[in-house]
Structures are given as C-alpha cells and as structure tokens.
Protein backbone atom coordinates (compact mmCIF):
# COMPACT_ATOMS: atom_id res chain seq x y z
CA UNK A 1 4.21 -11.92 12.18
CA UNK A 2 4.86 -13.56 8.95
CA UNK A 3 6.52 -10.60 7.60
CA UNK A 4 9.83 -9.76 9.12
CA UNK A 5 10.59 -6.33 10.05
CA UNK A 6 13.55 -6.12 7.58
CA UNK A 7 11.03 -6.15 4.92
CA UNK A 8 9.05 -3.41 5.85
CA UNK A 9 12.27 -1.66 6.35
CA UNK A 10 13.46 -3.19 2.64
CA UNK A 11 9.89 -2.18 1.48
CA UNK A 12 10.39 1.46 2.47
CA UNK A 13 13.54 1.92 1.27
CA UNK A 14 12.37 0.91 -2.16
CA UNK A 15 9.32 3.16 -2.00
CA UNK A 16 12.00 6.34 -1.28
CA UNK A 17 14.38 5.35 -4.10
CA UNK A 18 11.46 6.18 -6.67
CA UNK A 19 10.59 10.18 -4.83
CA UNK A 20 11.46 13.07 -6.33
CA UNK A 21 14.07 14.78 -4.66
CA UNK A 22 13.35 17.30 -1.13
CA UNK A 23 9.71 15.34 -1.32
CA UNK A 24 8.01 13.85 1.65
CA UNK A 25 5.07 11.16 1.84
CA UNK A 26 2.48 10.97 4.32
CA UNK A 27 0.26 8.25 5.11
CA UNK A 28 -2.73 7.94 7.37
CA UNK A 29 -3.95 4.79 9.47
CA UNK A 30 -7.44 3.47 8.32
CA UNK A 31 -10.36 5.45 10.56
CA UNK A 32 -12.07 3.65 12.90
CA UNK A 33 -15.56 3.44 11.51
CA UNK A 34 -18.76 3.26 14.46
CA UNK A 35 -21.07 0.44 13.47
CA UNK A 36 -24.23 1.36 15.68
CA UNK A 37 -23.97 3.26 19.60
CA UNK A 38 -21.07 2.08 21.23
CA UNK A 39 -20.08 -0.26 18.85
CA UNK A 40 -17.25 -0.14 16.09
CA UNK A 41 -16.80 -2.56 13.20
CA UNK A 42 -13.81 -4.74 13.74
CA UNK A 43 -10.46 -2.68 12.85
CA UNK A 44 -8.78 -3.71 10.04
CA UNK A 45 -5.95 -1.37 9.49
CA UNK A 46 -5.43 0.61 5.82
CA UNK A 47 -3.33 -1.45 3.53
CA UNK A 48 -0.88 0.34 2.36
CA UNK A 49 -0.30 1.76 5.58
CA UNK A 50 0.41 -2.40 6.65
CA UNK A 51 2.57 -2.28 3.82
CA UNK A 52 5.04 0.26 4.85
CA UNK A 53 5.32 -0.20 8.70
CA UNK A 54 3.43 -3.60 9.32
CA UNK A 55 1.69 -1.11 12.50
CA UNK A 56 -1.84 -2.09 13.11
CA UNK A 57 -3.28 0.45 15.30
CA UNK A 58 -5.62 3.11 14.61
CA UNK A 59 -4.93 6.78 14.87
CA UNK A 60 -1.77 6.69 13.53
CA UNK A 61 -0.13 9.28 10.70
CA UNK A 62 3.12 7.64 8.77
CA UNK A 63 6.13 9.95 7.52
CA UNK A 64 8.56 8.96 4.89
CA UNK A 65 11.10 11.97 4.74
CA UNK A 66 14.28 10.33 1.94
CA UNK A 67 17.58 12.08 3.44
CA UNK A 68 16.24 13.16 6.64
CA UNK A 69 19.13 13.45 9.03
CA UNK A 70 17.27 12.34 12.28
CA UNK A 71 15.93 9.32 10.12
CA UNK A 72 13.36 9.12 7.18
CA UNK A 73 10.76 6.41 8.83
CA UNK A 74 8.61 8.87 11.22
CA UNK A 75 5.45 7.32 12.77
CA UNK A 76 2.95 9.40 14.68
CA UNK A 77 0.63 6.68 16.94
CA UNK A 78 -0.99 6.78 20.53
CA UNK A 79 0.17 7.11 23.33
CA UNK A 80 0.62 4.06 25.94
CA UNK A 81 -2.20 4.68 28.38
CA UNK A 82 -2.61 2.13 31.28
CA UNK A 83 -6.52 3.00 31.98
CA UNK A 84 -7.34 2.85 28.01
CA UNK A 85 -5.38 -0.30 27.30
CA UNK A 86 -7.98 -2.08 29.89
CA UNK A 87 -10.67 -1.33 28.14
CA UNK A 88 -9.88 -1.59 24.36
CA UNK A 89 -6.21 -3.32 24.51
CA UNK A 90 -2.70 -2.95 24.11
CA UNK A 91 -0.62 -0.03 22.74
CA UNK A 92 3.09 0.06 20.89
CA UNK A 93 3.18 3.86 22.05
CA UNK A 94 6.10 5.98 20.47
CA UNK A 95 9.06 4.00 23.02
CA UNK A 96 7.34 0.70 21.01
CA UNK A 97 6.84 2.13 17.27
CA UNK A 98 10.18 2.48 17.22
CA UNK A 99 11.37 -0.50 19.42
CA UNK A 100 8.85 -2.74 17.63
CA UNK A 101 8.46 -1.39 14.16
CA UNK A 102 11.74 -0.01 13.69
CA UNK A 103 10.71 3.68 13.29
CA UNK A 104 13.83 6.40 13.63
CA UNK A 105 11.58 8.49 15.39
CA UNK A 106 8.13 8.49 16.54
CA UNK A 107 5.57 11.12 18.16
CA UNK A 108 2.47 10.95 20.01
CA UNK A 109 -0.25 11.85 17.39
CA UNK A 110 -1.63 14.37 20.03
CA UNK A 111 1.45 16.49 18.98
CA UNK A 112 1.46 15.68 15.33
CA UNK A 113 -0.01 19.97 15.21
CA UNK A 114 3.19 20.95 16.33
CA UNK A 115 5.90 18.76 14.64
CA UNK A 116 4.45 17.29 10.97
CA UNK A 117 4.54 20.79 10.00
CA UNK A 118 7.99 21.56 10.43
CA UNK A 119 8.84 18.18 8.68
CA UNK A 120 6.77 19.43 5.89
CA UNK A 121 8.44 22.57 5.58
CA UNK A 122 10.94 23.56 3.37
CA UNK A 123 9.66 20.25 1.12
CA UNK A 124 9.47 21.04 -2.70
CA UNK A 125 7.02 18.15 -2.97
CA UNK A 126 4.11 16.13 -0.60
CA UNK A 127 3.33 12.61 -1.98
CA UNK A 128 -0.14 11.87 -0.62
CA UNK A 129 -3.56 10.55 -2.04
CA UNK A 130 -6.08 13.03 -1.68
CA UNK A 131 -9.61 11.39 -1.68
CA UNK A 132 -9.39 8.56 0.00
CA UNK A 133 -9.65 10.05 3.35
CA UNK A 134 -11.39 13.54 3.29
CA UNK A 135 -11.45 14.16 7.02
CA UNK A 136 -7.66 13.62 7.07
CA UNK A 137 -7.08 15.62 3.52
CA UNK A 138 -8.61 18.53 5.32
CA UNK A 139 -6.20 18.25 8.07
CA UNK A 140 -3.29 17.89 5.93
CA UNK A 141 -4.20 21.01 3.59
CA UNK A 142 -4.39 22.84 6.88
CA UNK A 143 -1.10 22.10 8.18
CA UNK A 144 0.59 23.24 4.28
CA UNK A 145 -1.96 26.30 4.96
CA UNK A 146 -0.22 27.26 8.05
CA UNK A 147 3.17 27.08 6.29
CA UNK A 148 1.88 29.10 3.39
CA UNK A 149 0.51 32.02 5.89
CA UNK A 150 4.49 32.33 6.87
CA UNK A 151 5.68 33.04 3.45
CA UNK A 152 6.69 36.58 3.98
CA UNK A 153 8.42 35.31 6.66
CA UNK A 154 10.52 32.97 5.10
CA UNK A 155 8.98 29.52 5.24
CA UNK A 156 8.59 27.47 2.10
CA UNK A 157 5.60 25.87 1.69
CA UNK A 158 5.27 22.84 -0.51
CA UNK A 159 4.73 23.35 -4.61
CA UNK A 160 3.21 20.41 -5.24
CA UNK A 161 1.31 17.19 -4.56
CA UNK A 162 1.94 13.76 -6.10
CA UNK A 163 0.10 10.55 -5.88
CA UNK A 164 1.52 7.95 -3.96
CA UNK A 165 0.08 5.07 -5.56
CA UNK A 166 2.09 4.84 -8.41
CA UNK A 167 4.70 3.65 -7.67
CA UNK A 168 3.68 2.20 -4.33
CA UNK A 169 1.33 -0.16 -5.81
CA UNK A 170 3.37 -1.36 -8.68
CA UNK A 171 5.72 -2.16 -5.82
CA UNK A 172 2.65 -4.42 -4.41
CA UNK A 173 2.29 -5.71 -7.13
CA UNK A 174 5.47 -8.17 -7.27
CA UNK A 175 5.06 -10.38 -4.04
CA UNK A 176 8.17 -11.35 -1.49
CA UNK A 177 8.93 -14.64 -0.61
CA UNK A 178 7.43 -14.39 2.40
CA UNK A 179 4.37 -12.67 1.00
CA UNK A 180 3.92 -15.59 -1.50
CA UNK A 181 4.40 -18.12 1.75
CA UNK A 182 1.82 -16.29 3.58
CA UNK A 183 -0.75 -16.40 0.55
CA UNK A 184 -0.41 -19.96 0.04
CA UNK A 185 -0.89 -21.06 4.30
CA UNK A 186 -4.14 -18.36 3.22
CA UNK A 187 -4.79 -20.44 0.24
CA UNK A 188 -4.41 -23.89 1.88
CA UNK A 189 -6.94 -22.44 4.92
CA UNK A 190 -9.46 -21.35 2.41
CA UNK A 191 -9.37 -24.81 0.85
CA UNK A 192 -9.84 -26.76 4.20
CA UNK A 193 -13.17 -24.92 4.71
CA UNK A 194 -14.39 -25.15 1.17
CA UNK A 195 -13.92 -29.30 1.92
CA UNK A 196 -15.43 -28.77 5.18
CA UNK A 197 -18.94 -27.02 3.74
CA UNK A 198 -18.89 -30.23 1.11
CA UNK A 199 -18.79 -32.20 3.61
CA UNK A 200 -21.56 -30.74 6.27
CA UNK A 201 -23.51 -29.63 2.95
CA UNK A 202 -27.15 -30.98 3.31
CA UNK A 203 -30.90 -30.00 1.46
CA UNK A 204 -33.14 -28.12 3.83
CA UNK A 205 -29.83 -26.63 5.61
CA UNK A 206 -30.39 -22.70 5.25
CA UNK A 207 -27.36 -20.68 3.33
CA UNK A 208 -26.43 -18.94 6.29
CA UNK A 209 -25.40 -22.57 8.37
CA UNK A 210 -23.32 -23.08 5.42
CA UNK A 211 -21.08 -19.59 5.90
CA UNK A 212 -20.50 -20.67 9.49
CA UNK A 213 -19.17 -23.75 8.56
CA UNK A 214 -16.00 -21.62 6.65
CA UNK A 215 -16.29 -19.21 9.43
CA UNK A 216 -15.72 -22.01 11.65
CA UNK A 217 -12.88 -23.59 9.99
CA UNK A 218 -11.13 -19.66 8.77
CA UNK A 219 -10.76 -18.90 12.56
CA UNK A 220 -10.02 -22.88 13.68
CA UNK A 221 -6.98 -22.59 11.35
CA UNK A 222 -5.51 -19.09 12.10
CA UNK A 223 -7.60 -16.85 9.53
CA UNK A 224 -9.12 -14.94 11.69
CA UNK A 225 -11.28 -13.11 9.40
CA UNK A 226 -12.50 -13.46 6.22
CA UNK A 227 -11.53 -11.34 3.41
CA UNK A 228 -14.69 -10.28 1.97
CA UNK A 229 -18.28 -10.94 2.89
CA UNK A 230 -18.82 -14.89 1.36
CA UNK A 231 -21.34 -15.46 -1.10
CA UNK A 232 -23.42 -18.70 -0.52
CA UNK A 233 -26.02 -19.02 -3.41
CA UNK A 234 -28.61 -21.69 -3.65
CA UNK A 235 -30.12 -22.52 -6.94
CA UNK A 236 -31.45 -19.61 -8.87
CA UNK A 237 -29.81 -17.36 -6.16
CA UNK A 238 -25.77 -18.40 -7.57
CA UNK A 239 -27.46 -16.90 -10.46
CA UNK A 240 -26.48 -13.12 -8.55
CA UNK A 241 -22.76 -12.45 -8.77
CA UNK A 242 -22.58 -10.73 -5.47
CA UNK A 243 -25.79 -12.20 -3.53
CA UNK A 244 -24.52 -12.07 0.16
CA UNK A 245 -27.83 -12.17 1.48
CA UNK A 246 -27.05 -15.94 2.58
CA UNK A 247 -30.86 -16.58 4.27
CA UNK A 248 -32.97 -19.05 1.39
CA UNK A 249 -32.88 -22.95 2.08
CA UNK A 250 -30.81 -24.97 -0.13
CA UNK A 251 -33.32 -27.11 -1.64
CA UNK A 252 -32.90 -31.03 -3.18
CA UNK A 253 -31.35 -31.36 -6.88
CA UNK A 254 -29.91 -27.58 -6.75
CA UNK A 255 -26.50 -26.69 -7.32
CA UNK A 256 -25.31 -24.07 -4.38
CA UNK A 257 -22.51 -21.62 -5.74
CA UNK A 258 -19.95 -20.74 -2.56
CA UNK A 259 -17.06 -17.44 -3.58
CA UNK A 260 -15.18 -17.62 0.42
CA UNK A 261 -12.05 -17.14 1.57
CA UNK A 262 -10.29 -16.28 4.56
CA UNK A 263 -7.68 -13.46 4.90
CA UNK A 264 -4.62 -15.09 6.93
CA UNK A 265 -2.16 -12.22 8.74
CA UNK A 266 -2.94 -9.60 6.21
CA UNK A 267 -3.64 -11.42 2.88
CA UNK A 268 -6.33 -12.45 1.20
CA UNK A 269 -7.85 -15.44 -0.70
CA UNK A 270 -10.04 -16.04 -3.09
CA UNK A 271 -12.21 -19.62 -3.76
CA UNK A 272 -15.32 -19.86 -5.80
CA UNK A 273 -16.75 -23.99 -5.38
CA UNK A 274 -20.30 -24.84 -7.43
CA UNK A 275 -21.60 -28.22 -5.80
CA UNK A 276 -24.95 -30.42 -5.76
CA UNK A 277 -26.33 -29.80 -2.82
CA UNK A 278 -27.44 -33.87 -2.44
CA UNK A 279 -24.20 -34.55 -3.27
CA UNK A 280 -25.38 -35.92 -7.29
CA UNK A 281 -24.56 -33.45 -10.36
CA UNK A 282 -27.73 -33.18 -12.76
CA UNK A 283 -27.08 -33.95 -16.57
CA UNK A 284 -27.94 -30.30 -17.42
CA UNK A 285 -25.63 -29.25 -14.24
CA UNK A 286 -23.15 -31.25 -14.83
CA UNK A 287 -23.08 -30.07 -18.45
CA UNK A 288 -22.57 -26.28 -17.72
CA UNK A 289 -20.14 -27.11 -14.62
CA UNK A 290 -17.74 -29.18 -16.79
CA UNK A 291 -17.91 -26.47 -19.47
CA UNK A 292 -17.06 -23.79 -16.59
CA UNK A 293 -13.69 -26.57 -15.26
CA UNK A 294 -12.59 -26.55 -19.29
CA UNK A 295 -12.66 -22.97 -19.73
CA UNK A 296 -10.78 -22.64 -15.86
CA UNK A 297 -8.05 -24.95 -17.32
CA UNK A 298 -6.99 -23.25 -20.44
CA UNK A 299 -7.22 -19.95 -18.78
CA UNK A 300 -4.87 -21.07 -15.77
CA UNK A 301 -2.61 -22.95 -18.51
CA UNK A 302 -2.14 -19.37 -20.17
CA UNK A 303 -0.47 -17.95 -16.64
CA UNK A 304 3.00 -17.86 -17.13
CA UNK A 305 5.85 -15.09 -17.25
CA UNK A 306 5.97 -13.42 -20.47
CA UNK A 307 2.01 -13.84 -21.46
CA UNK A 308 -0.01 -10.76 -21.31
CA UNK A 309 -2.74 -10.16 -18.40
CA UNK A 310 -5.90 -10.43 -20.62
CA UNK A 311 -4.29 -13.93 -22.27
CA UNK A 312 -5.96 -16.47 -19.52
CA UNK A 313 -9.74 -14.76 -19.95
CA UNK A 314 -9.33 -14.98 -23.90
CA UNK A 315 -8.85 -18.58 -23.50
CA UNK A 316 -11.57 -18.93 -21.44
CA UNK A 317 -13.62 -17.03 -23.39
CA UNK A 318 -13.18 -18.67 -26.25
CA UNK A 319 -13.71 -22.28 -24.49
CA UNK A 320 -16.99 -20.37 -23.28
CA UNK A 321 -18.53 -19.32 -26.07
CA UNK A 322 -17.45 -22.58 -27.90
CA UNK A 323 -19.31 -24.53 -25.48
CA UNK A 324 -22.55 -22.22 -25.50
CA UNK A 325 -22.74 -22.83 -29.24
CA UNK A 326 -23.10 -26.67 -28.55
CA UNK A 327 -25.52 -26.33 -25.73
CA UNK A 328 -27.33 -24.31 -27.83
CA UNK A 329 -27.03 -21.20 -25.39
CA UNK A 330 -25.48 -18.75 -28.00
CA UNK A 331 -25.88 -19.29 -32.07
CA UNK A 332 -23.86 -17.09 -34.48
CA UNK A 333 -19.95 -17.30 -35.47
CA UNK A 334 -17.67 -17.54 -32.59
CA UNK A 335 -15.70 -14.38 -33.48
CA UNK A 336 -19.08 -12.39 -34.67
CA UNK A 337 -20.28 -13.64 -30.54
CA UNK A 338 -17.52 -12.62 -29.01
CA UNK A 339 -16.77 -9.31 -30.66
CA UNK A 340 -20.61 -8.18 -30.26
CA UNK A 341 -20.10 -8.83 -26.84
CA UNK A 342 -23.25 -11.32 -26.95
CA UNK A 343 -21.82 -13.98 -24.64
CA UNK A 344 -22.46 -11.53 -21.93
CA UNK A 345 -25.89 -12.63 -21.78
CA UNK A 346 -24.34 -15.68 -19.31
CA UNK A 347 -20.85 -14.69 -18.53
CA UNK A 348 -20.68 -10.90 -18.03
CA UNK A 349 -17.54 -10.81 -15.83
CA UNK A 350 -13.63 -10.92 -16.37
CA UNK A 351 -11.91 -13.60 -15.87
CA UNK A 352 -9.69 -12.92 -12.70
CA UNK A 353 -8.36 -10.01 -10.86
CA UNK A 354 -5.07 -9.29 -8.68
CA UNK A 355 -4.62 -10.68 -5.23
CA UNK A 356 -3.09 -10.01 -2.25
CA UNK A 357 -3.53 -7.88 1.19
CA UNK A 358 -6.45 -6.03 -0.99
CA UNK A 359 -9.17 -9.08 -2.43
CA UNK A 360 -9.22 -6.98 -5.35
CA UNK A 361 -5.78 -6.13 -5.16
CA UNK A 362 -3.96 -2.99 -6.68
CA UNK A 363 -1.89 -2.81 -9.48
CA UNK A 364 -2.27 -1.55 -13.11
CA UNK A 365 -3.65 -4.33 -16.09
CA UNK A 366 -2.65 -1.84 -18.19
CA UNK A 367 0.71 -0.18 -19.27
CA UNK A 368 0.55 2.85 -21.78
CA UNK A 369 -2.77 1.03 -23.21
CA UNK A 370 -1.17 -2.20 -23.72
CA UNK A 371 -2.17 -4.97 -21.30
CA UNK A 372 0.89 -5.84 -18.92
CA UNK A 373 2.81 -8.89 -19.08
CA UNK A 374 2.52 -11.59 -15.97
CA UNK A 375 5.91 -11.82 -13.78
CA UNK A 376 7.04 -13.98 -11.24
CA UNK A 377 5.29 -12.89 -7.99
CA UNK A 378 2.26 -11.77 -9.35
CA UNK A 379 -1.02 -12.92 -8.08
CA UNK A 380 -4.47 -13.91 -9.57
CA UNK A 381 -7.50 -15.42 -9.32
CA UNK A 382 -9.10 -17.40 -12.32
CA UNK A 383 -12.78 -17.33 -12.75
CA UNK A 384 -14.71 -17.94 -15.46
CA UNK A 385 -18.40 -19.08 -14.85
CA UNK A 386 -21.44 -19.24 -16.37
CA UNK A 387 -25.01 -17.92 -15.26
CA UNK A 388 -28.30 -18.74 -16.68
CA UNK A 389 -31.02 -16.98 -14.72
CA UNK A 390 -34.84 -18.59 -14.53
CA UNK A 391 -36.11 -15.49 -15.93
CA UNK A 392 -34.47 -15.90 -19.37
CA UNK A 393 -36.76 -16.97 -22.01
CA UNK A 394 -33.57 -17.31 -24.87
CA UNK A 395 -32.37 -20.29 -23.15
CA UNK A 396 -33.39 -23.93 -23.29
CA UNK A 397 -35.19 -24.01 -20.06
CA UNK A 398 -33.39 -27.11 -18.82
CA UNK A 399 -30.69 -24.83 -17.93
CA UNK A 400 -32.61 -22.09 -16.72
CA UNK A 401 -31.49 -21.08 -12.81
CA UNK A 402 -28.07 -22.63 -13.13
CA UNK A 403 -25.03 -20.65 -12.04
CA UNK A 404 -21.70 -22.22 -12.05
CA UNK A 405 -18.59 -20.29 -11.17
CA UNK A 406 -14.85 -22.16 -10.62
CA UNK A 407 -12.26 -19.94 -9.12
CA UNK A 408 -8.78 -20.65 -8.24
CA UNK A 409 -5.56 -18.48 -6.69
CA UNK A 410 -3.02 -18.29 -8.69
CA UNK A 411 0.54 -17.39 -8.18
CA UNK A 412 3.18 -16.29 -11.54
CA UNK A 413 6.07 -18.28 -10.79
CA UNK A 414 9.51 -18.63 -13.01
CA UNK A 415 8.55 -21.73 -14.89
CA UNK A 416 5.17 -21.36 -15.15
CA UNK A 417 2.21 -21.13 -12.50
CA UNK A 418 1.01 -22.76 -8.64
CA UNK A 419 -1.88 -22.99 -7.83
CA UNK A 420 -2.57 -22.06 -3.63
CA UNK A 421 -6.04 -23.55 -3.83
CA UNK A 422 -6.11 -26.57 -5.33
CA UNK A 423 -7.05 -28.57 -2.04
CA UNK A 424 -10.82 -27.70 -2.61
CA UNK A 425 -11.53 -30.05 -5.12
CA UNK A 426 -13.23 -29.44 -8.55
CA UNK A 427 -13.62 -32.31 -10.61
CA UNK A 428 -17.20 -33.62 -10.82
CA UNK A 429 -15.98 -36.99 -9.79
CA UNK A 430 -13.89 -35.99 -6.43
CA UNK A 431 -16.89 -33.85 -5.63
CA UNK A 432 -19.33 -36.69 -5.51
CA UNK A 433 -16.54 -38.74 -3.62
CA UNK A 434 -16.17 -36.34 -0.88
CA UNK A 435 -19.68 -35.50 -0.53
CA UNK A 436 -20.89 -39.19 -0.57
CA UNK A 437 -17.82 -40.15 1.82
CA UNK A 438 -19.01 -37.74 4.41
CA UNK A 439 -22.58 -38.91 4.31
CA UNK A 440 -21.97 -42.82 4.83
C-alpha cells in the first residue's frame, strides 16, 4: 500500500478536529453494482470511504465518533467466512479491520441494527451526505427513527444533519507526500503507454486495438485499471469530446486524438496525446496542433502558488483565440471574442480540472465567489484543445474534421509547478521521431 496506515489515522484525526462538538459521521462503502446475471462490475471501493480507512471491501459502514471513550474510528465490515472467501476472496473481518486498518473497534455489519444506533444516540449532530446513496440514506433515517420513537422515554435523537464534504474534500484537496509520490509512479505509467500506442500506431488498425495497447501497458506496469473509460478518436471522430465508442478504422493522413490514463493504487491520471496516425503531421494539422502546444504552455507556466485557479485557462484562452484570428477561424476583436463567448464554436471546454483518487477530483474552484488560489499539493490537469468538426460550414474547410487536444498532470509545488506526465511526448518533432523510430 502506498499509503501508510499512519496517514489514514493522521487523515482522520484532521477530519474530527473540524466537527462540531457531540457530532458523529457516518460513511458507507461503495455498493456493489450487478452488471448482467451473475456478474458484477469490478469493485472499486467509494473514495472517500478509501480516504478515511484505506479499507477496500464492500459492505462496509464507517463511524467517526470525536471523544468516544472506547475509540472514535468504528468500522462495521464482513465477517471472515471460510466457504465465501473461496469463491469471491479474502476478508479483513472485524479481528483484521482493526489489526489491519487500525480501527478501535469494529463490528460485523450483520449487527450494525443493534449497535450504530446506540452510537448515534445521545449525538446533537450526524455528519452524512444524503443523496449519494439512497438505499443506505433510507437505512440511516431509520435507525435516527427508532431513536426518535424513544423520546418519551428518554433517548435523544439527533437535531441535525451536516454535510460531510466540506470540509472532507477541502482536506483532499491538499495532497501528502506520499499521495503526490503515488500520482507521479500513476503519471509516469500513463506516459509509458501513451509512447507505447505511438509506437504500435498504424492506418487501417481499428480504435479499439489501440485502447488495448494502454490497457496492456496500465496493467504490465502495476495500474491495474484505468481511471476512466479512454477515448481513442480517429479523424472527424477526436472531433467528440467524450467519444468512447473506440470501433472506426484509423484511416491514412488523419490525426487520432487519445484522453487515457491509468489509475495506480487509488489515484488517477489524466493524458490527452493528438498524433498522425502515419506518423507525418499535415500543414493544416500541424497548424492547429502547434497552436493547441502554445496555448498548453502558457497555461501550465501560470500554475504556481499564489495565482488564482481560472489564471492557466485565461492564458490559454487568450493564446487560443489569438491564434484562431490568424487562421482565420474566428474574426472580431480579441476581447469582443472572448467576452461573447464566440470562441466556443472550437474550444467549448475549461481548461483543466482537479486530480486525484476522483479523475474529476473534488474540491471547490471557488471560495465566497472568488476563484481560489493554487497551493502546494494541489493537482491539475491542463487542457486546452481545439475542435473543428466536418460539418461546419464557418470554417476554412482545410481544417474541417480536425480535433487536437494536449493534456498534461500537473502538480502545485513551492517554487512553481511538475509536471507527472511529461514522458509522453508532445512536440511535433519528438512525435515524428518516435513514430518513425518504431517503424524502421
């Protein structure tokens, strides 16, 4: 585990400092969802449940109780059970959650009727967020139920709920040490396959051979899934900002557009590549591509402490719409463009997003309407692109069907920025090289 147990423990403590007093917080394990008869989709379990106990079973309920005298950490999982564990694999049990995972006391979650109740009790406050699970919202409101039908006889139901996510995602926000370690070994993996599809990338080779090249190479170097479903656009298809339909053929003289990366021990990457697919950039591709890299450079350049969130996609915004005007893709006054929103014709996207165990990672960009300022430990993505679909009559049509998108991982560090990705190269030049390398 590349997360030592103190942390979770550290983790949880820090959580606790920021509840109201005579609160508790309560925490369900991600469902197991059925993908057809008999079947289940892998398990992957609920982040911020990860977060807080680093436990990656199923059926599992988490207690966080500040001041408890018989310990605050209370975990709720299986039970071991020899006959099951054949079947479908191990079990921590309760003996293991807290051996293992460092719980002060742990139940089976057969019994969690009879004894999450009574730790409820006599609670002024329940930190939970309601909605994200309904089945398991309708099983907590019953157990505050039962303590509200024993009012007249003395018990003291909760007053109120509070949202959890507050404060716990702010606190996800900031990465560890070892969180920022285990991002960039993610980073570096997701790199070595981009290289990898340059390399086996060939015309009449269908989209779909392509993924299992970076399927191949997530799971050869530890990653053993990845962290969203990969895009793998060909031509006029890299045109679609979320096309995962991955079945055309990628055709002589197009560009394919690849957005993959693998999620290593809990965390998540995040790599767009946009490559000729015989290995040769196009004038006209080449032309929108290096625009893309330019705009990708000043926005990374603008990640730095003190800088506000939205600071890296104005600078690539403006590089954008600078370089539209001269391609003759936009005309108008840059300001006048930009403020009428017209560039979103080709580039209707931000510029990044937060990463970490979530792709699209949690945290506010916001702060009391004012965007928030970048900190060591934060991390990004940066990802401008452009998109000029065959259908669009305003553009000239050499550039019709091109769709270009650079994206990098980027972590806030003290002096400035790193950059986890930059092993899949970008340049035009180092493109070519690697592509016409493999092919000799």
């Amino acid at each position: 585990m590349s997360i030592a147990r103190q942390e979770f423990a550290r983790r949880r403590r820090n959580l606790m400092a920021h509840m109201e007093e005579n609160s508790i917080a309560i925490l369900s394990a991600a469902p197991e969802r059925t993908r057809n008869r008999d079947v289940e989709y892998p398990y992957r379990q609920d982040s911020d449940f990860w977060y807080l106990s680093g436990f990656s079973e199923p059926g599992a309920v988490m207690a966080l109780i500040p001041g408890r005298e018989h310990g605050e950490f209370v975990l709720f999982c299986r039970e071991r059970d020899p006959e099951m564990e054949t079947w479908n694999g191990y079990r921590a049990g309760p003996d293991g959650a807290v051996e293992q995972y460092g719980a002060d006391d742990a139940f089976p979650i057969n019994d969690i009727d009879d004894i999450l109740p009574g730790l409820i009790e006599g609670r002024d406050r329940v930190y939970h967020d309601l909605g994200r699970d309904p089945d398991f919202d309708r099983q907590l409101m019953g157990w505050v139920n039962s303590i509200r039908a024993r009012v007249r006889s003395g018990a003291h139901p909760p007053g109120e709920f509070l949202a959890l996510t507050h404060f716990l995602h702010d606190q996800r926000l900031i990465k560890s040490a070892a969180e920022l370690r285990t991002m960039r070994k993610a980073g570096e993996i997701s790199a070595a396959a981009h290289v990898r599809a340059m390399e086996k990338c060939r015309p009449g080779m269908y989209e779909y051979q392509l993924e299992a090249e970076y399927l191949h190479e997530f799971m050869r170097r530890g990653a053993r899934f990845p962290a969203y479903p990969a895009i793998v656009g060909g031509g006029a298809n890299g045109c679609i900002l979320h096309y995962i339909e991955n079945s055309a053929k990628l055709r002589d003289g197009d560009l394919v557009l690849v957005d993959a990366g693998g999620e290593y021990q809990y965390y998540a990457s995040d790599i767009t590549r946009t490559w000729p697919v015989n290995g040769r950039f196009s004038p006209e591709q080449q032309a929108i591509y290096e625009l893309v890299l330019a705009a990708q450079h000043a926005a990374i350049e603008q990640v730095r402490p003190g800088n506000h969130w939205n600071r890296p996609h104005e600078e690539a915004l403006r590089v954008l719409v600078r370089g539209m005007k001269d391609l003759g893709l936009l005309e108008g006054d840059e300001d006048e463009l930009i403020e009428q929103d017209e560039y979103r014709r080709y580039f209707m996207h931000r510029t990044g997003h937060w990463l970490g165990l979530d792709v699209h990672d949690v945290g506010d960009y916001k702060i009391h309407d004012e965007w928030r300022v970048l900190e060591p430990g934060m991390v990004m993505t940066v990802e401008p692109g452009l998109y000029i679909p065959p259908h669009d009559r305003q553009a000239p049509s050499k550039f019709r069907g091109i769709g270009v998108r650079i994206e990098d991982d980027v972590a806030v560090t003290r002096k400035g920025h790193e950059v986890y990705t930059e092993g899949a190269p970008k340049e035009p030049r180092e493109i070519e090289k690697l592509i016409r390398a493999a092919r000799q």
